[in-house]
Protein backbone atom coordinates (compact mmCIF):
# COMPACT_ATOMS: atom_id res chain seq x y z
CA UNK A 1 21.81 23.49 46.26
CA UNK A 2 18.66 21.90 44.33
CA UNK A 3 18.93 21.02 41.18
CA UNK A 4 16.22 21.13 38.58
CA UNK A 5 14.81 17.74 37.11
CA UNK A 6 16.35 17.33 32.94
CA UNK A 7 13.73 18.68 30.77
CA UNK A 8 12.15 15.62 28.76
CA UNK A 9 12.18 17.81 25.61
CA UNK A 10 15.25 16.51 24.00
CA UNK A 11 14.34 12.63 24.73
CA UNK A 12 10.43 13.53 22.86
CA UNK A 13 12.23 15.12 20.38
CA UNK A 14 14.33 12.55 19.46
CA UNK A 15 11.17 10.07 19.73
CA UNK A 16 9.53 12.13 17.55
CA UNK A 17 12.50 11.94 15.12
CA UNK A 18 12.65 8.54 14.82
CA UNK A 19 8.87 8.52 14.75
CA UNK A 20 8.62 10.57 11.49
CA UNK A 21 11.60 8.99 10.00
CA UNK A 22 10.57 5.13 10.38
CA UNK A 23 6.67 6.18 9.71
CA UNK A 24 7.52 7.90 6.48
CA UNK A 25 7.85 4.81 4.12
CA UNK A 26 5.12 3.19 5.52
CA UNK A 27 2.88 6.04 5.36
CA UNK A 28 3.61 6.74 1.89
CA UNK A 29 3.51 3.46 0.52
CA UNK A 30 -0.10 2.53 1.97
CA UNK A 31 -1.22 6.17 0.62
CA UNK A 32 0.05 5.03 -3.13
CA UNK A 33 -1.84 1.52 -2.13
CA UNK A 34 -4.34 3.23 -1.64
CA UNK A 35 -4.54 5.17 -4.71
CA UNK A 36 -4.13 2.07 -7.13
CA UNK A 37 -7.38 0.68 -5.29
CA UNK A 38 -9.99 2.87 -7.27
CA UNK A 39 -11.71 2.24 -10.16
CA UNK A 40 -9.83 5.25 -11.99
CA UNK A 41 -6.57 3.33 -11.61
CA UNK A 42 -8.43 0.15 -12.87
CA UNK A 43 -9.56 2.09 -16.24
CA UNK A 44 -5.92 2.55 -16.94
CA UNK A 45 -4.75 -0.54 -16.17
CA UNK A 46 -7.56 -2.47 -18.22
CA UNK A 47 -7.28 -0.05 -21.37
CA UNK A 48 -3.02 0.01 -21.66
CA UNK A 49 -2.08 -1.10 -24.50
CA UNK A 50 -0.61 -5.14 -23.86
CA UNK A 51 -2.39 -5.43 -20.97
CA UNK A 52 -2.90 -9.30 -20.96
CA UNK A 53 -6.47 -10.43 -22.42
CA UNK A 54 -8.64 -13.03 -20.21
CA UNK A 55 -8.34 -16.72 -21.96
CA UNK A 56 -11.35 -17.50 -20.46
CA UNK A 57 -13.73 -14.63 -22.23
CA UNK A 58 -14.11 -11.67 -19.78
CA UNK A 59 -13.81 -8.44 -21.85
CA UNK A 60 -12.34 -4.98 -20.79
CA UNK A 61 -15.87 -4.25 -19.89
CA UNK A 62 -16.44 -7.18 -18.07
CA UNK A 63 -13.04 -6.52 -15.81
CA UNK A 64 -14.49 -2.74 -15.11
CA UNK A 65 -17.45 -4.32 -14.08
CA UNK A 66 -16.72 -6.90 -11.81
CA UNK A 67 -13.07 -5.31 -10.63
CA UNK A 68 -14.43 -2.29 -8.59
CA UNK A 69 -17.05 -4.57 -7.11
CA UNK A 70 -13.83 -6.28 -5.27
CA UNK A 71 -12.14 -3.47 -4.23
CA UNK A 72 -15.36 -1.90 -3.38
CA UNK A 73 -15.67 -4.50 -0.48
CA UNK A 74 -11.53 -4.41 0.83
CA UNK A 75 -13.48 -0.47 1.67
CA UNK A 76 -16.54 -0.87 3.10
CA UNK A 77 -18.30 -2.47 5.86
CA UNK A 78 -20.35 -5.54 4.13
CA UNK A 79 -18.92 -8.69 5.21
CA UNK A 80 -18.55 -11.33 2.80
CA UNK A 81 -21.82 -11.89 1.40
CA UNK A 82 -21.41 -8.54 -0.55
CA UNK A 83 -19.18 -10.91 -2.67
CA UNK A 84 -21.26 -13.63 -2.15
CA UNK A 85 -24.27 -12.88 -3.22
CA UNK A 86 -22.82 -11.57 -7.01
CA UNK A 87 -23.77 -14.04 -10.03
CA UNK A 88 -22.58 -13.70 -13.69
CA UNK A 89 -25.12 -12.85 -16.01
CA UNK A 90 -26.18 -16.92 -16.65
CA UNK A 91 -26.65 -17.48 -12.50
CA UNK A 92 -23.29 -18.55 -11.73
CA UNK A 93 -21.42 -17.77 -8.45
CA UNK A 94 -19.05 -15.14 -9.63
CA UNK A 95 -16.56 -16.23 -6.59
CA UNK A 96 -15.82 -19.63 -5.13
CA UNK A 97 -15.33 -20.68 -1.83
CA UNK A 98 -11.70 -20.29 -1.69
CA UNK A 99 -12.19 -17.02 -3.36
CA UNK A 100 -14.24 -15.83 -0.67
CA UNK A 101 -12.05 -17.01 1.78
CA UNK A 102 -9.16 -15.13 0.72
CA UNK A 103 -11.09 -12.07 -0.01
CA UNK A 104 -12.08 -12.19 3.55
CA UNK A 105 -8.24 -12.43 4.48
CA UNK A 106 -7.44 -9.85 2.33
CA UNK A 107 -10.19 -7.60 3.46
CA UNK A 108 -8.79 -7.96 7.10
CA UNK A 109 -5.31 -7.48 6.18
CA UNK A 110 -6.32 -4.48 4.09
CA UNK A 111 -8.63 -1.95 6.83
CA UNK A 112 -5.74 -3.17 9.57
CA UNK A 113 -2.76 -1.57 7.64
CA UNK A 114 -5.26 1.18 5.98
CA UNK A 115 -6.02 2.40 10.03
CA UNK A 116 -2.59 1.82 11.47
CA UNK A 117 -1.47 4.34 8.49
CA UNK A 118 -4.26 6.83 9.16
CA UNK A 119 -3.46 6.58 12.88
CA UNK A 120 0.43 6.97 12.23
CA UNK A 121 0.04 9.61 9.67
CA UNK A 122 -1.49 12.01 11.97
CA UNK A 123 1.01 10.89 14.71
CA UNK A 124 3.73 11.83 12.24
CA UNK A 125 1.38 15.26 11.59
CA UNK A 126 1.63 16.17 15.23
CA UNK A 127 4.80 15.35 15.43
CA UNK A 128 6.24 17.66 12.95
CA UNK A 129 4.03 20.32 14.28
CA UNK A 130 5.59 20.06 17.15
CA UNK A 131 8.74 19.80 16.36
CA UNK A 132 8.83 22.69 14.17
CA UNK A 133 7.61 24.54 17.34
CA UNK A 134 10.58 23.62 18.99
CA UNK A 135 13.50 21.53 17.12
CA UNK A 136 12.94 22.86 13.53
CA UNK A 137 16.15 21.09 12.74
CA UNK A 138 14.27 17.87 13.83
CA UNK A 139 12.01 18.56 11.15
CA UNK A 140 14.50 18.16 8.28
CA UNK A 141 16.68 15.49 10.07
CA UNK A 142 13.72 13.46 10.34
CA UNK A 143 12.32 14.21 6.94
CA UNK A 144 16.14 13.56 5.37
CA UNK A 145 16.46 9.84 7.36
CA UNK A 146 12.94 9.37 6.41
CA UNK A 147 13.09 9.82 2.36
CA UNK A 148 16.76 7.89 2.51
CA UNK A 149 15.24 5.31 4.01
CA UNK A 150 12.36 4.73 1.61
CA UNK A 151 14.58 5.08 -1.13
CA UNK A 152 17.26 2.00 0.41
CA UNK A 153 13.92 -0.01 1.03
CA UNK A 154 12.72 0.37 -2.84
CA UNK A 155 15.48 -0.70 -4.52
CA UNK A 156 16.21 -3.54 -2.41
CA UNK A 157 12.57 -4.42 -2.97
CA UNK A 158 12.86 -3.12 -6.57
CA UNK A 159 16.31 -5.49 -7.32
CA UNK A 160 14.51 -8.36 -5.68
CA UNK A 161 11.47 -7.70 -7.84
CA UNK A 162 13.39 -7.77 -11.00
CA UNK A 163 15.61 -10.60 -10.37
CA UNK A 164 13.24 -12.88 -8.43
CA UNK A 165 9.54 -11.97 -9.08
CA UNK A 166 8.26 -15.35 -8.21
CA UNK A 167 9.85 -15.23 -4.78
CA UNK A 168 9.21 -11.77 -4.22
CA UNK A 169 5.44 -12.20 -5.12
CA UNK A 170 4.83 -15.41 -3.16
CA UNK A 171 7.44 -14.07 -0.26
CA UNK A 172 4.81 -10.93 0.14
CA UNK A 173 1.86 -13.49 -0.03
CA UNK A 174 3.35 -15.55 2.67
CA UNK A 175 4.02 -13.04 5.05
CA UNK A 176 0.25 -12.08 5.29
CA UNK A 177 -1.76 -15.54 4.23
CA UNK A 178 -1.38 -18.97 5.22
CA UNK A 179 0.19 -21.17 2.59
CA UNK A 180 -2.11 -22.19 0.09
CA UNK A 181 -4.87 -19.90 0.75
CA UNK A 182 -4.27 -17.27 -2.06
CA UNK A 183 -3.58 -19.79 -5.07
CA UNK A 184 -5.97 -20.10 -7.44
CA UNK A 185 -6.92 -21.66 -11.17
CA UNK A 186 -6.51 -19.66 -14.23
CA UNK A 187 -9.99 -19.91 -14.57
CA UNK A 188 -10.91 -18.52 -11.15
CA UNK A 189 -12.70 -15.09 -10.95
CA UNK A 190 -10.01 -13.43 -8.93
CA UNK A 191 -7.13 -14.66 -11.48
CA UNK A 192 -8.83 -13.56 -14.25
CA UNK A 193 -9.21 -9.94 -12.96
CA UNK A 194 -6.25 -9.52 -11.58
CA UNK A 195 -3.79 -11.64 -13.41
CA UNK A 196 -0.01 -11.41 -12.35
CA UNK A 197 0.86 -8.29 -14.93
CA UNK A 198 -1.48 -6.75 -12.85
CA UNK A 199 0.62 -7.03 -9.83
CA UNK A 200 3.54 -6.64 -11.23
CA UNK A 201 2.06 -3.26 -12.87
CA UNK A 202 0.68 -2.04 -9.38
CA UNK A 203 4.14 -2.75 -7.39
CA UNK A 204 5.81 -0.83 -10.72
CA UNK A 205 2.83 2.10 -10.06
CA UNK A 206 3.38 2.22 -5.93
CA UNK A 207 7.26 1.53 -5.97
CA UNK A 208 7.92 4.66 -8.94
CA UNK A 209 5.26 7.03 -7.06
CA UNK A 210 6.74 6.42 -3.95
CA UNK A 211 10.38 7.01 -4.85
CA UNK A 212 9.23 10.54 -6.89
CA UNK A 213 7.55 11.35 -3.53
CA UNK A 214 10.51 10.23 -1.59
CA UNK A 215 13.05 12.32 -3.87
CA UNK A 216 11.00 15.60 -3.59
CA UNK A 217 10.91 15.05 0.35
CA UNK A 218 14.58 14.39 -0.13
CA UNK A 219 15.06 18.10 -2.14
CA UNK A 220 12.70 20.14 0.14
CA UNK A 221 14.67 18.47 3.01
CA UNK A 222 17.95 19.76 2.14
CA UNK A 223 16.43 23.17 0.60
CA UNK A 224 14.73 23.54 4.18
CA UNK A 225 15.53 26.65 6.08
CA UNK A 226 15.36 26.57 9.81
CA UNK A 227 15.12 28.93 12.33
């Protein structure tokens, strides 16, 4: 008597599982990156009351000037000499050579994780497509695991944050530049546009956005009906 080979349903739906439950923080995070990195977040950042004023003389028009311009280039497809070429109103070189330099590692860092998130994200799409097609339970499990997770992650990062910024900050630097490559004078460009409140406001920005988003997912989760 023949038997019939196991169906590799089960195993792909437990792949996909996993795959929507690991892929959800990531995904989310990089999408509230994302959303920091236009000009519209920059206008609220630059005009909140006690954000910190540049020693060195740049005004709040000056930062919504020259600010987009830098983010403008993490986006597009100029290499460096888009920064390069850009000279303050009396000639000088708006960026040094170290400033370029990390700009150019930041730029790299930036479109890798932005396409490994839009590639992921529509893994995690087709995933819960499927599954809903034929584990709708996977759906929710994966979801649930997925939202707990990114929760756990944030306030370990959030309690590290609050106790230890100055670790956490140059921890996160370290783990993506080489040491010494992303310090900088007070009175470089790059400091004086995005000074550490800045930072400190943006992680604040992604990590509350992405907990809200992870809560709701958490709700609907547990609300879900399935077949």
């Amino acid at each position: 008597m023949s038997t019939l080979p196991p169906t590799p349903q089960p195993v792909l739906g437990i792949l996909c599982q996993w795959l929507v439950t690991l892929a959800y923080p990531f995904v989310v995070v990089l999408l509230f990156v994302r959303l920091v990195m236009t000009p519209i977040y920059l206008q609220i950042e630059y005009t909140r009351p006690g954000f910190p004023a540049d020693p060195f003389g740049f005004t709040t028009e000056d930062r919504l000037r020259y600010a987009p311009l830098a983010l403008e280039y993490l986006l597009n497809g100029a290499d460096i000499s888009f920064l390069g070429n850009l000279r303050f109103e009396n000639g000088l070189e708006m960026y040094n050579v170290r400033e370029l330099q990390h700009m150019r590692d930041v730029k790299a860092v930036t479109q890798i994780m932005f396409t490994a998130a839009s590639v992921i994200g529509l893994m995690v799409l087709a995933s819960l497509a499927w599954l809903w097609r034929t584990s709708p339970t996977r759906v929710r499990q994966g979801l649930l695991n997925g939202s707990l997770l990114t929760l756990s992650l944030i306030a370990v990062i959030v309690i590290l944050a609050i106790t230890s910024w100055d670790v956490f900050f140059t921890g996160f630097h370290d783990l993506f530049f080489a040491d010494g490559t992303w310090q900088f004078a007070y009175s470089d460009t790059l400091i004086r546009l995005f000074p550490e409140q800045f930072w400190f406001d943006a992680a604040l920005v992604i990590g509350g956005l992405t907990s809200l988003t992870a809560v709701t997912t958490l709700f609907m989760a547990l609300r879900l009906k399935t077949p």
